[in-house]
N, C-alpha and C. Protein backbone atom coordinates (compact mmCIF):
# COMPACT_ATOMS: atom_id res chain seq x y z
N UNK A 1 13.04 -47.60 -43.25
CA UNK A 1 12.88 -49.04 -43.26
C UNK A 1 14.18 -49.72 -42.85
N UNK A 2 14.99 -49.35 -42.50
CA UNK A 2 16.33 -49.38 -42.54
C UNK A 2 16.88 -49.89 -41.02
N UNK A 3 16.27 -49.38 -40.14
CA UNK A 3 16.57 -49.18 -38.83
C UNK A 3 15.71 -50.61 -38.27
N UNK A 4 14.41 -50.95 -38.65
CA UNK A 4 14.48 -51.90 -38.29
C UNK A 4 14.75 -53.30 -38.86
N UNK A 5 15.01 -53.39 -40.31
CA UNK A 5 15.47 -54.78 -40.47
C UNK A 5 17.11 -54.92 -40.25
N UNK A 6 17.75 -53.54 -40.06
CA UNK A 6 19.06 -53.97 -39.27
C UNK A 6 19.08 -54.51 -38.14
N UNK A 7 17.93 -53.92 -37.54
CA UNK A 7 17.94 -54.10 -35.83
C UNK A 7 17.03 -55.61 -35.37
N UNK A 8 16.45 -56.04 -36.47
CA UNK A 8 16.06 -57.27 -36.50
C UNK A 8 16.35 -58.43 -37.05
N UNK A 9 17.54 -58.41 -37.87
CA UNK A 9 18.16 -59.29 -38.70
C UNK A 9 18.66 -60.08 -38.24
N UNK A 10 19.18 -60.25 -36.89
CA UNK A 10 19.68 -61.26 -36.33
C UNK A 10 18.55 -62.33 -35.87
N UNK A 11 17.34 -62.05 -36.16
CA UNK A 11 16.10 -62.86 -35.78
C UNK A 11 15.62 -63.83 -37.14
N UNK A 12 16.68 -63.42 -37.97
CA UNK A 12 16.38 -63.89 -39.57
C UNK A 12 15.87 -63.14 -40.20
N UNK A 13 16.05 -63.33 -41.44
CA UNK A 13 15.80 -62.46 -42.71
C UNK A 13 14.07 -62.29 -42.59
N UNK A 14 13.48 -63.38 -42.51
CA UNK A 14 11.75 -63.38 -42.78
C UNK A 14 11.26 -62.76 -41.58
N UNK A 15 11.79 -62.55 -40.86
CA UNK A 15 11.18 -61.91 -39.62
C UNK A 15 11.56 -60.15 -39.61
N UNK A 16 12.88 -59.74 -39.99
CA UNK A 16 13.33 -58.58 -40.27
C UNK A 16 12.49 -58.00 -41.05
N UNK A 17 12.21 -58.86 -42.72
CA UNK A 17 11.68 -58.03 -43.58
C UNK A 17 10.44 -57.68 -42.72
N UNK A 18 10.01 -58.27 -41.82
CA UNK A 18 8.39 -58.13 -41.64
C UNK A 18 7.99 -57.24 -40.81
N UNK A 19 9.56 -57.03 -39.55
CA UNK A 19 9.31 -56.27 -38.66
C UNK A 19 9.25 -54.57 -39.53
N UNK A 20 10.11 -54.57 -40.39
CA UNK A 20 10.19 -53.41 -41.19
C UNK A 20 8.65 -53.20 -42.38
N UNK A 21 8.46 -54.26 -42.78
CA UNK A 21 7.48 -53.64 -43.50
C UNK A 21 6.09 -53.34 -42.40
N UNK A 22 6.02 -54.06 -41.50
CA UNK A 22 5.19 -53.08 -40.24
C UNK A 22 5.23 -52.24 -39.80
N UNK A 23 6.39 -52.15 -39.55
CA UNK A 23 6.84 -50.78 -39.46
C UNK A 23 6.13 -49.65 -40.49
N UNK A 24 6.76 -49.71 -41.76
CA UNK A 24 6.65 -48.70 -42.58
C UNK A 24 5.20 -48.78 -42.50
N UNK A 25 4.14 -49.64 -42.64
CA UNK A 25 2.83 -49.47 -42.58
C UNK A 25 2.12 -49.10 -41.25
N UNK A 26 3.08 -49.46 -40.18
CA UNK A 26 2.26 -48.68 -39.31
C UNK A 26 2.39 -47.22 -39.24
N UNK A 27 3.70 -46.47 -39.79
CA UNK A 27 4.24 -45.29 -40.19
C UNK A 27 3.34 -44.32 -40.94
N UNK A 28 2.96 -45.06 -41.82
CA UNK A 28 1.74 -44.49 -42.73
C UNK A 28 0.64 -44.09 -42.17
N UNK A 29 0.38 -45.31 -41.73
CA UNK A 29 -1.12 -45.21 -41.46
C UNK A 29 -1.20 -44.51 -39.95
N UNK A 30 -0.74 -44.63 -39.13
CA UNK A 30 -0.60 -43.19 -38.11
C UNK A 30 -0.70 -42.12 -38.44
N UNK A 31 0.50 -41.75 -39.64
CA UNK A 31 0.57 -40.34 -39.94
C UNK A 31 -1.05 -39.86 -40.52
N UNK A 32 -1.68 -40.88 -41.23
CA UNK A 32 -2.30 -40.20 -42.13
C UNK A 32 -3.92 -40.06 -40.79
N UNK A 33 -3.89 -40.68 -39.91
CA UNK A 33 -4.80 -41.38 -39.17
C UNK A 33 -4.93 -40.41 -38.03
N UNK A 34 -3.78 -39.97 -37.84
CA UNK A 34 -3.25 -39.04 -36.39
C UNK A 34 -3.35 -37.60 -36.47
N UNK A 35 -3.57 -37.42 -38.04
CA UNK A 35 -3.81 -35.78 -37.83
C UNK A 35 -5.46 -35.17 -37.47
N UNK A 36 -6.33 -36.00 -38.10
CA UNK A 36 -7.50 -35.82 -37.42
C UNK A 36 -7.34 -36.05 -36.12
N UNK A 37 -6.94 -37.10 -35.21
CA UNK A 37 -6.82 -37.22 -33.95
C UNK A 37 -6.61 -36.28 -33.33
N UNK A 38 -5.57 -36.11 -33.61
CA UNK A 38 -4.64 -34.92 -33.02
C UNK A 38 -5.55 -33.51 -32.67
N UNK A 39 -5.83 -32.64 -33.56
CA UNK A 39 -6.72 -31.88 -34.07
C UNK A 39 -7.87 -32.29 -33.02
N UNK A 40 -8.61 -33.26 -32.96
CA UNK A 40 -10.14 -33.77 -32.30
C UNK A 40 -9.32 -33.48 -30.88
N UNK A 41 -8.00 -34.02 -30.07
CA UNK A 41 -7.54 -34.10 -28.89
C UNK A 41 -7.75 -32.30 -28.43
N UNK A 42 -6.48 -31.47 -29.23
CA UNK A 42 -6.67 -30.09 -29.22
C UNK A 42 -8.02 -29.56 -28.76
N UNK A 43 -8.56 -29.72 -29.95
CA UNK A 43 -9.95 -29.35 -29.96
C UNK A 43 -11.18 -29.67 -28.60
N UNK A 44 -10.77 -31.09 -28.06
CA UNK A 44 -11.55 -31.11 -27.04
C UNK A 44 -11.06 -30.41 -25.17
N UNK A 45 -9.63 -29.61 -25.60
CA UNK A 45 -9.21 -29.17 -24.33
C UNK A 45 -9.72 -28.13 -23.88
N UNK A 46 -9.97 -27.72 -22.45
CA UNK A 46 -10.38 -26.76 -22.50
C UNK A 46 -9.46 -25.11 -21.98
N UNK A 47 -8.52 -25.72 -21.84
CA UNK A 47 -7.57 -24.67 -21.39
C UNK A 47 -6.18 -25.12 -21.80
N UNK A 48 -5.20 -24.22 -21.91
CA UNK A 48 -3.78 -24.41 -22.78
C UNK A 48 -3.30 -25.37 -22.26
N UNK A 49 -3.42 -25.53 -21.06
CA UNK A 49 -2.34 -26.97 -20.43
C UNK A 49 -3.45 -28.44 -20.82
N UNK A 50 -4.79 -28.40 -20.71
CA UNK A 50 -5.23 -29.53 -20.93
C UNK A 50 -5.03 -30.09 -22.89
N UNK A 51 -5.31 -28.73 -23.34
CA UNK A 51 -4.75 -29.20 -25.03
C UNK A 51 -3.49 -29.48 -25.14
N UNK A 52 -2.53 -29.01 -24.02
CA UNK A 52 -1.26 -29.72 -24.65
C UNK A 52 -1.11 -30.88 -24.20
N UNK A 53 -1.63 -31.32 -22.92
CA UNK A 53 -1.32 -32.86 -22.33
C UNK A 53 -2.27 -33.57 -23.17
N UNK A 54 -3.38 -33.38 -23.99
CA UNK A 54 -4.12 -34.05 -24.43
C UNK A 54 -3.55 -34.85 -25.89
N UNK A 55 -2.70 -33.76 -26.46
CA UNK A 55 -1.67 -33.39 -27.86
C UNK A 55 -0.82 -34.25 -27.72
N UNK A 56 0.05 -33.45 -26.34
CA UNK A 56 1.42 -34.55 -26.64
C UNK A 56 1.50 -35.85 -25.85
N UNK A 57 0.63 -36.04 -25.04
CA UNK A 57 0.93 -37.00 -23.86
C UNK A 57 -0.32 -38.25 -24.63
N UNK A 58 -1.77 -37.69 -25.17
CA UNK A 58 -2.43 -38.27 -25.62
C UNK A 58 -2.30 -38.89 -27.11
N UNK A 59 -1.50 -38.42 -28.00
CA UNK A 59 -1.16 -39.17 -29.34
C UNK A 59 -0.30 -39.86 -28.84
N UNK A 60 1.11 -39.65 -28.64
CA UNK A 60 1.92 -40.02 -28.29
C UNK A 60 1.87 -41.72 -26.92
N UNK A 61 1.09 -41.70 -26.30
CA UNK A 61 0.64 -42.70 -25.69
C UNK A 61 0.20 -43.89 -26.21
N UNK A 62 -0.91 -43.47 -26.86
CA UNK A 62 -2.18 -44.12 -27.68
C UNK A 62 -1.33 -44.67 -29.32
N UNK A 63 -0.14 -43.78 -29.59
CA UNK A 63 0.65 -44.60 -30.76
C UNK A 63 1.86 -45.71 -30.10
N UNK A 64 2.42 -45.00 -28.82
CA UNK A 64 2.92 -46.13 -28.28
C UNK A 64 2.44 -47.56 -27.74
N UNK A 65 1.37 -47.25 -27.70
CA UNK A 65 0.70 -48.62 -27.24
C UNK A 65 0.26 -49.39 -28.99
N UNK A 66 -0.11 -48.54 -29.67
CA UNK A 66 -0.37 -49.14 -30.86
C UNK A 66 0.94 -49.96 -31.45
N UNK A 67 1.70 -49.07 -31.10
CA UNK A 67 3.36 -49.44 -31.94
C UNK A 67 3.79 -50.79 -31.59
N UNK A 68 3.87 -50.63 -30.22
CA UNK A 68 4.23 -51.77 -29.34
C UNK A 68 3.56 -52.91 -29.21
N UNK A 69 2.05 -52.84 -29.23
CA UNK A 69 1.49 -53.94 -29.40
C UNK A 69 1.14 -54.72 -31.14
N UNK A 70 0.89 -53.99 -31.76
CA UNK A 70 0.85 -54.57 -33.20
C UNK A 70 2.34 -55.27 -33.17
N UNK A 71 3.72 -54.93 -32.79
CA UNK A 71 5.05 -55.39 -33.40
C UNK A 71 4.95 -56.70 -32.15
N UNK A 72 4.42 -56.40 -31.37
CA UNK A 72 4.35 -57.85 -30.32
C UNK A 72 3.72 -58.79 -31.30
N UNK A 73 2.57 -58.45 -31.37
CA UNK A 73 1.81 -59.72 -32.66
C UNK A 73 2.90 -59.95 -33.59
N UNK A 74 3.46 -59.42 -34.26
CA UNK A 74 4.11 -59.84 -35.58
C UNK A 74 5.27 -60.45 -34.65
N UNK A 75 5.53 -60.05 -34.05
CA UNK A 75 7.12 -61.34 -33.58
C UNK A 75 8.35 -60.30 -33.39
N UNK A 76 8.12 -58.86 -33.67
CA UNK A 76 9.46 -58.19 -33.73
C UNK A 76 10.52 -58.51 -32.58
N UNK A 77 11.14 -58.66 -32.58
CA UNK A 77 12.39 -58.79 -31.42
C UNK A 77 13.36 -57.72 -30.86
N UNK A 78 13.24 -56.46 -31.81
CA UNK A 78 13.78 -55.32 -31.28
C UNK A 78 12.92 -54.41 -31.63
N UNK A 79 11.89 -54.00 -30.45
CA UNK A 79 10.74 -53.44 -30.91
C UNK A 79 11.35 -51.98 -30.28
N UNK A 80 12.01 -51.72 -29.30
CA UNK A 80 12.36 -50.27 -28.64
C UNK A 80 13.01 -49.91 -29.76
N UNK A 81 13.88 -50.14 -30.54
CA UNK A 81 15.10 -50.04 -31.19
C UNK A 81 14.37 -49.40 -32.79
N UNK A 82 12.85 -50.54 -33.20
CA UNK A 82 12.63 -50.21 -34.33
C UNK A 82 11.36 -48.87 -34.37
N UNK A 83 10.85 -49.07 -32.94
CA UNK A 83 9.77 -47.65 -33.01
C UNK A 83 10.64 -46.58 -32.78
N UNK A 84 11.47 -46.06 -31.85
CA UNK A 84 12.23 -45.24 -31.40
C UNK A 84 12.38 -44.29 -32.35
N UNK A 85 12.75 -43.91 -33.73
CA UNK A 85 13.07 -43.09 -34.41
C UNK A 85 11.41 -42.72 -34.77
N UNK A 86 10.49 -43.17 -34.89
CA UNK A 86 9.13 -42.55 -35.37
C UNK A 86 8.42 -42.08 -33.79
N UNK A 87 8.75 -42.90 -32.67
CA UNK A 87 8.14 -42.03 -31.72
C UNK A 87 8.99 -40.48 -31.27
N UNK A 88 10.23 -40.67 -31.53
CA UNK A 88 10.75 -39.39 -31.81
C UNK A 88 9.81 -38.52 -32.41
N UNK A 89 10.25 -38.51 -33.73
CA UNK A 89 9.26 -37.80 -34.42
C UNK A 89 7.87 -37.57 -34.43
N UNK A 90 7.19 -38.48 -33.19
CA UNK A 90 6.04 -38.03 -33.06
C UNK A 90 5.61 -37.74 -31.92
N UNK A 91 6.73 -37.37 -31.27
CA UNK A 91 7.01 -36.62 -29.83
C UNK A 91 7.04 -34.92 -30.72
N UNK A 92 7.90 -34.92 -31.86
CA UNK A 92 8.23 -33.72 -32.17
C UNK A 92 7.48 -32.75 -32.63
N UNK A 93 6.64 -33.60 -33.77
CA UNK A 93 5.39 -33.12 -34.57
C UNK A 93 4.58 -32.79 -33.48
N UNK A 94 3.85 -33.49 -32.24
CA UNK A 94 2.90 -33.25 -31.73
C UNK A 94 3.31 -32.00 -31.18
N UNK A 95 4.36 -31.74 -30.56
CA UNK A 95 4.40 -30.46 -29.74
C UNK A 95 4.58 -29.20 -30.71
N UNK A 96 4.80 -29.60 -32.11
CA UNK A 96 5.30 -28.47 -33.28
C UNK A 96 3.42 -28.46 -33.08
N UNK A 97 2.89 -29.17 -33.24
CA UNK A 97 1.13 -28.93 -33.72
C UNK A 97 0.69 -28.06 -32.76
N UNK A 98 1.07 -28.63 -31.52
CA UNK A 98 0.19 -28.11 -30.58
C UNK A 98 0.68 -26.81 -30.37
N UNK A 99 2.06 -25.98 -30.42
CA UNK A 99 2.34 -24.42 -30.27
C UNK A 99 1.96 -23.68 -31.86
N UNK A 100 1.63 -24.54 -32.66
CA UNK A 100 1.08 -24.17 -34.15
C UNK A 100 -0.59 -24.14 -33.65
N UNK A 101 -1.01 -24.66 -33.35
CA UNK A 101 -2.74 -24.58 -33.13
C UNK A 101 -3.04 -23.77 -32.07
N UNK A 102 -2.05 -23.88 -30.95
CA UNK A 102 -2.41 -22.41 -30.25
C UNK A 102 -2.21 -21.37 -30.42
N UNK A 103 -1.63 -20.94 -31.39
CA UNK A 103 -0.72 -19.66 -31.71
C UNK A 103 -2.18 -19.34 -32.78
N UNK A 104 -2.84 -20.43 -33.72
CA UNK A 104 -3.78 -19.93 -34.33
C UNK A 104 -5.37 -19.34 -33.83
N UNK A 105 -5.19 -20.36 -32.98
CA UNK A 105 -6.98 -20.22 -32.25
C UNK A 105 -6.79 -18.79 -31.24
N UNK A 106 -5.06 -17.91 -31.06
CA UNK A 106 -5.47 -16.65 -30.20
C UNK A 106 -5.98 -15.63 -31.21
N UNK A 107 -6.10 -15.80 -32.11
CA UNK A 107 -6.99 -14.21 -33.16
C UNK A 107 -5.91 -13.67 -33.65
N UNK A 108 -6.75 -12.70 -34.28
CA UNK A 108 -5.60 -11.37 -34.68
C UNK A 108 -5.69 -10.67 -33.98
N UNK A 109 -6.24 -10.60 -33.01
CA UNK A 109 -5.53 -9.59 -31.87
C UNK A 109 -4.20 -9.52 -31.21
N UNK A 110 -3.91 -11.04 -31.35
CA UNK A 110 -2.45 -10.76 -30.74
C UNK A 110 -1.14 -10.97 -31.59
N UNK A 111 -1.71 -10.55 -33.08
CA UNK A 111 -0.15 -10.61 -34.32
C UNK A 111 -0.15 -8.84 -34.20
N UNK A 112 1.09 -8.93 -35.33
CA UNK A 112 1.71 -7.79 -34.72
C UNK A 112 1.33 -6.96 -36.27
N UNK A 113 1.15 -6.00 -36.50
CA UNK A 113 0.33 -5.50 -37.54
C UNK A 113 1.43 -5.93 -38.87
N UNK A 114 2.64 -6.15 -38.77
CA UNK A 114 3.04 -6.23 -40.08
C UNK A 114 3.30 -7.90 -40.70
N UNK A 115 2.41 -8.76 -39.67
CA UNK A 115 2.50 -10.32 -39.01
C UNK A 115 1.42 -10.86 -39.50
């Protein structure tokens, strides 16, 4: 919460607190919102390169546009500055998911017997 009412404080206090508590709620509610997504994206690819562009290019898109446009409505004024550290992280997670979900859906045929 930190990152953006610093980075918005010069817009005033009532606008900072707000850009940040959007923040943190849009934070939430992605995370909790995006793992079914995520999962449904995977799930509808049909070959390794289409589940990963679907994973990382398709959450990752679809939250940037969410990010960016909800903080437009509220008034944020340093909107690169205050998503930036969560689209990080959800640049990171998606590609941790997506070499985690492919590594599961190849079987046990391809772990190694003591694996």
């Amino acid at each position: 919460m930190g990152i953006p009412l610093w980075h918005n404080w010069p817009a005033g206090p009532p606008l900072a607190l707000l850009a940040a508590a959007t923040q943190f709620a849009l934070s939430f509610s992605l995370a909790v919102t995006f793992s079914a997504y995520i999962q449904w994206l995977f799930d509808t690819g049909s070959r390794a390169l289409s589940k990963f562009l679907n994973v990382v290019v398709g959450t990752n898109l679809t939250a940037l546009g969410l990010l960016v446009g909800v903080h437009k409505i509220m008034g944020t004024t340093a909107i690169l500055v205050t998503i930036t550290p969560n689209m990080v992280m959800a640049l990171l997670g998606s590609v941790a998911f997506y070499f985690r979900a492919q590594r599961a859906t190849r079987g046990p045929e391809n772990k190694t017997q003591d694996g």
